[in-house]
N, C-alpha and C. Protein backbone atom coordinates (compact mmCIF):
# COMPACT_ATOMS: atom_id res chain seq x y z
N UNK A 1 111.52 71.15 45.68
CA UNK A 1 110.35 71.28 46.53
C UNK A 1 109.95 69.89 47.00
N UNK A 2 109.39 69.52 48.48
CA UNK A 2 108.99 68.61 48.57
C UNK A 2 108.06 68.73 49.84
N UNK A 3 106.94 67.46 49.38
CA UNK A 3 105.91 67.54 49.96
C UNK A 3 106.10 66.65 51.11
N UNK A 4 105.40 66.58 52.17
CA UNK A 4 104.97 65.95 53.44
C UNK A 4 103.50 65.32 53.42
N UNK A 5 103.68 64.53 53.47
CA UNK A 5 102.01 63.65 53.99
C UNK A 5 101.46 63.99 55.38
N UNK A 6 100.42 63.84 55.90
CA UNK A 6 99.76 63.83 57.37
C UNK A 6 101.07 63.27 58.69
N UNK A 7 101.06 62.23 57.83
CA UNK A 7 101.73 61.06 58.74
C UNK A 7 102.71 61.90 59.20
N UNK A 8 103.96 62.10 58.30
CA UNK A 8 105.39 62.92 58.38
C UNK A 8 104.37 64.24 59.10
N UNK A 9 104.10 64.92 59.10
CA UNK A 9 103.84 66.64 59.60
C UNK A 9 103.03 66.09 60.97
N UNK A 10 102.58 65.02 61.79
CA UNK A 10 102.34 64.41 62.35
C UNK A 10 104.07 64.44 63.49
N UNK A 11 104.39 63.14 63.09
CA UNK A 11 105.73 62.69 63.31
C UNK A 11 106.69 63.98 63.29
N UNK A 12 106.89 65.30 62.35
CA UNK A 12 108.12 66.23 62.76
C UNK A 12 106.95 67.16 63.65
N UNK A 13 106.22 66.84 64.07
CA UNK A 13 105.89 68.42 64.21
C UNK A 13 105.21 67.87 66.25
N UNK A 14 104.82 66.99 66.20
CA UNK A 14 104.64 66.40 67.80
C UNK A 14 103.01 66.57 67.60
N UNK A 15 102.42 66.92 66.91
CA UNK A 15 100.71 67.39 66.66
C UNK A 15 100.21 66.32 66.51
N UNK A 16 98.74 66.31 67.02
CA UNK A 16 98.14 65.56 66.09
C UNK A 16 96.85 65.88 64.94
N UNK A 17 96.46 64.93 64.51
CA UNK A 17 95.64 65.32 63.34
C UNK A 17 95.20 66.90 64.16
N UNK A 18 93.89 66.46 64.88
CA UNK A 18 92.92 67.13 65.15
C UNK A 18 93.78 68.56 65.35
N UNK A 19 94.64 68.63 66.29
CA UNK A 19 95.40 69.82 66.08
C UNK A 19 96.23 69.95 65.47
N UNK A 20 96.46 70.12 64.21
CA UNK A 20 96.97 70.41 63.20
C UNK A 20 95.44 71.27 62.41
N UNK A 21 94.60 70.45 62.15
CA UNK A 21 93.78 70.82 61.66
C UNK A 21 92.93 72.18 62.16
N UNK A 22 92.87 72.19 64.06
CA UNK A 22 92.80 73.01 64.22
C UNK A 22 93.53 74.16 64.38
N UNK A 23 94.62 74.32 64.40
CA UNK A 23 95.39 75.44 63.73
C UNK A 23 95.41 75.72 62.85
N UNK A 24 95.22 75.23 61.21
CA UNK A 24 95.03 75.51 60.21
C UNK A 24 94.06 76.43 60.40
N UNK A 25 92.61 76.04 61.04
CA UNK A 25 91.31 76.65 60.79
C UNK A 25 91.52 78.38 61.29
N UNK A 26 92.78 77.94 63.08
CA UNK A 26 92.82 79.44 63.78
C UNK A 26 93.59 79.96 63.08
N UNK A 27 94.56 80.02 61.57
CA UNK A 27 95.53 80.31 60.92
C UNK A 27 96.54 80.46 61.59
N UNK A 28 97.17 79.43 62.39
CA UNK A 28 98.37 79.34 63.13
C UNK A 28 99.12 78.34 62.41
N UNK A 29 99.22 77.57 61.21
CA UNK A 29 99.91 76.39 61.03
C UNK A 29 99.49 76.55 59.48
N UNK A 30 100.76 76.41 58.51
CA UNK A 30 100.56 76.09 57.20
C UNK A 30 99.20 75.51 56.91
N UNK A 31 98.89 75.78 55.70
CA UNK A 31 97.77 75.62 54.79
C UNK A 31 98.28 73.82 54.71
N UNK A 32 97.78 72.99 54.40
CA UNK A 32 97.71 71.88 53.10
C UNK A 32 97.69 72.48 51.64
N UNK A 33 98.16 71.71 50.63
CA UNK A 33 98.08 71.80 49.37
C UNK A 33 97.73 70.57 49.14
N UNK A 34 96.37 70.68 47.81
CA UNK A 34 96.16 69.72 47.36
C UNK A 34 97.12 68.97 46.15
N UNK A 35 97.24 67.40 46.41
CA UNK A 35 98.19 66.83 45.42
C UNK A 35 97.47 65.94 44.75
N UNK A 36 95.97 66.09 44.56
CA UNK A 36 95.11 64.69 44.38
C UNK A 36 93.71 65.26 44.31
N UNK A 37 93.17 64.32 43.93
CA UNK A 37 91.56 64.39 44.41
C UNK A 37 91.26 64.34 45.62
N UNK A 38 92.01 63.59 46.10
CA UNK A 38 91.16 63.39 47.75
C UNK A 38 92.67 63.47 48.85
N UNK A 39 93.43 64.26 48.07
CA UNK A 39 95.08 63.85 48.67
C UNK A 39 95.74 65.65 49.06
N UNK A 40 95.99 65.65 50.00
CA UNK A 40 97.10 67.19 50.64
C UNK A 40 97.92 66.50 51.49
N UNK A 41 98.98 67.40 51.11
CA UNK A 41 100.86 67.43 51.58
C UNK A 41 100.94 68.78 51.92
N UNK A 42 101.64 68.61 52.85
CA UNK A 42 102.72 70.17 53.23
C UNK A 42 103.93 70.50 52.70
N UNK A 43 104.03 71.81 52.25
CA UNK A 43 105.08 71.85 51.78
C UNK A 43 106.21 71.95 53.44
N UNK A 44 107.59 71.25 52.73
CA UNK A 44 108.04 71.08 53.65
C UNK A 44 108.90 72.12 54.33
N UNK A 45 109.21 72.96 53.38
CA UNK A 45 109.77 74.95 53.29
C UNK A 45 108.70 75.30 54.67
N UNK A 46 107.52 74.94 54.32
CA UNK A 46 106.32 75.64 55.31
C UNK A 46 106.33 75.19 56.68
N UNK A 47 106.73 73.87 56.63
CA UNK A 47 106.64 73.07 58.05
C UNK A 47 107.91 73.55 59.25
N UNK A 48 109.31 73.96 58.06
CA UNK A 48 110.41 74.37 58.49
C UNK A 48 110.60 75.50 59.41
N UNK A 49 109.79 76.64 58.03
CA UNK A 49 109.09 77.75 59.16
C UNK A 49 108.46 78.40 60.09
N UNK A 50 107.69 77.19 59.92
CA UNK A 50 106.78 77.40 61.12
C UNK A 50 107.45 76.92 62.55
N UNK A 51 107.86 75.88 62.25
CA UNK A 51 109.01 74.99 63.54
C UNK A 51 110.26 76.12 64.15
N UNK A 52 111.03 76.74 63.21
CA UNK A 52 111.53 77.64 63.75
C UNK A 52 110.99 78.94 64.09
N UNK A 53 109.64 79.36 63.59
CA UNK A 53 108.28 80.08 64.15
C UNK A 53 108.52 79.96 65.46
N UNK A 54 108.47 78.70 66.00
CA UNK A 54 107.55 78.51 67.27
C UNK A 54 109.04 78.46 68.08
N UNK A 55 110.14 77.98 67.56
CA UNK A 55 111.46 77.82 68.47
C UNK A 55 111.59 79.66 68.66
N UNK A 56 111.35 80.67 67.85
CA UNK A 56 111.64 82.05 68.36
C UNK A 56 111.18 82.57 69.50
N UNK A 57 109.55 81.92 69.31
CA UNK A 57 108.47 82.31 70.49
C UNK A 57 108.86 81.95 71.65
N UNK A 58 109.34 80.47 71.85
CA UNK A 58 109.78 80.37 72.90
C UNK A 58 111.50 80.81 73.10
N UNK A 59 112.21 81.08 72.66
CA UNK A 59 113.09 81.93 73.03
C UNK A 59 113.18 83.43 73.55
N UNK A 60 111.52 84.04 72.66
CA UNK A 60 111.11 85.18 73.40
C UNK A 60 111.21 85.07 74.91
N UNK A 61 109.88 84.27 75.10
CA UNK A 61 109.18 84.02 76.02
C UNK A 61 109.96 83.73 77.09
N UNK A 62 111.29 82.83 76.89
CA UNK A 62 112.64 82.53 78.03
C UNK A 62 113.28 84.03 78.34
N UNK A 63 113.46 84.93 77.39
CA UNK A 63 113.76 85.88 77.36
C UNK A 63 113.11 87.20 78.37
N UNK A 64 111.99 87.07 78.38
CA UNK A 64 111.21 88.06 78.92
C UNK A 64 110.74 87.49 80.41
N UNK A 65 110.81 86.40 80.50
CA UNK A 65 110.76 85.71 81.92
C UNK A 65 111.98 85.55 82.67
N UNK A 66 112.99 85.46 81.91
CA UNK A 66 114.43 85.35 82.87
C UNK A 66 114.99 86.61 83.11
N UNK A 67 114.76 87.60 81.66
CA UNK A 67 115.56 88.77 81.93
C UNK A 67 116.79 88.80 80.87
């Protein structure tokens, strides 16, 4: 198992804070887990899925627009 910091889920994912955060809130984007008192990581299983999440959508979406 391994975790991701802000920074990294930042950097793979093209987001930034603020949206990241706000997807969390609309439940569109992995949770955080806390690793600390004042510290959350993503799991990186979660970040994976979601990334190929969003590569399906838009393969839908090419799909239903081209035919």
């Amino acid at each position: 198992m391994k975790f991701s910091r802000l920074k990294d889920v930042m950097e793979k994912t093209g987001l930034s804070r603020s949206a990241i955060y706000n997807k969390i809130k609309e439940g569109e984007f992995p949770a955080s887990v806390p690793i600390g008192s004042r510290t959350v990581a993503w799991l990186e299983s979660d970040l994976n899925e979601w990334l190929e999440w969003r590569v399906q959508v838009r393969d839908r979406a090419a799909k239903e627009f081209f035919g």
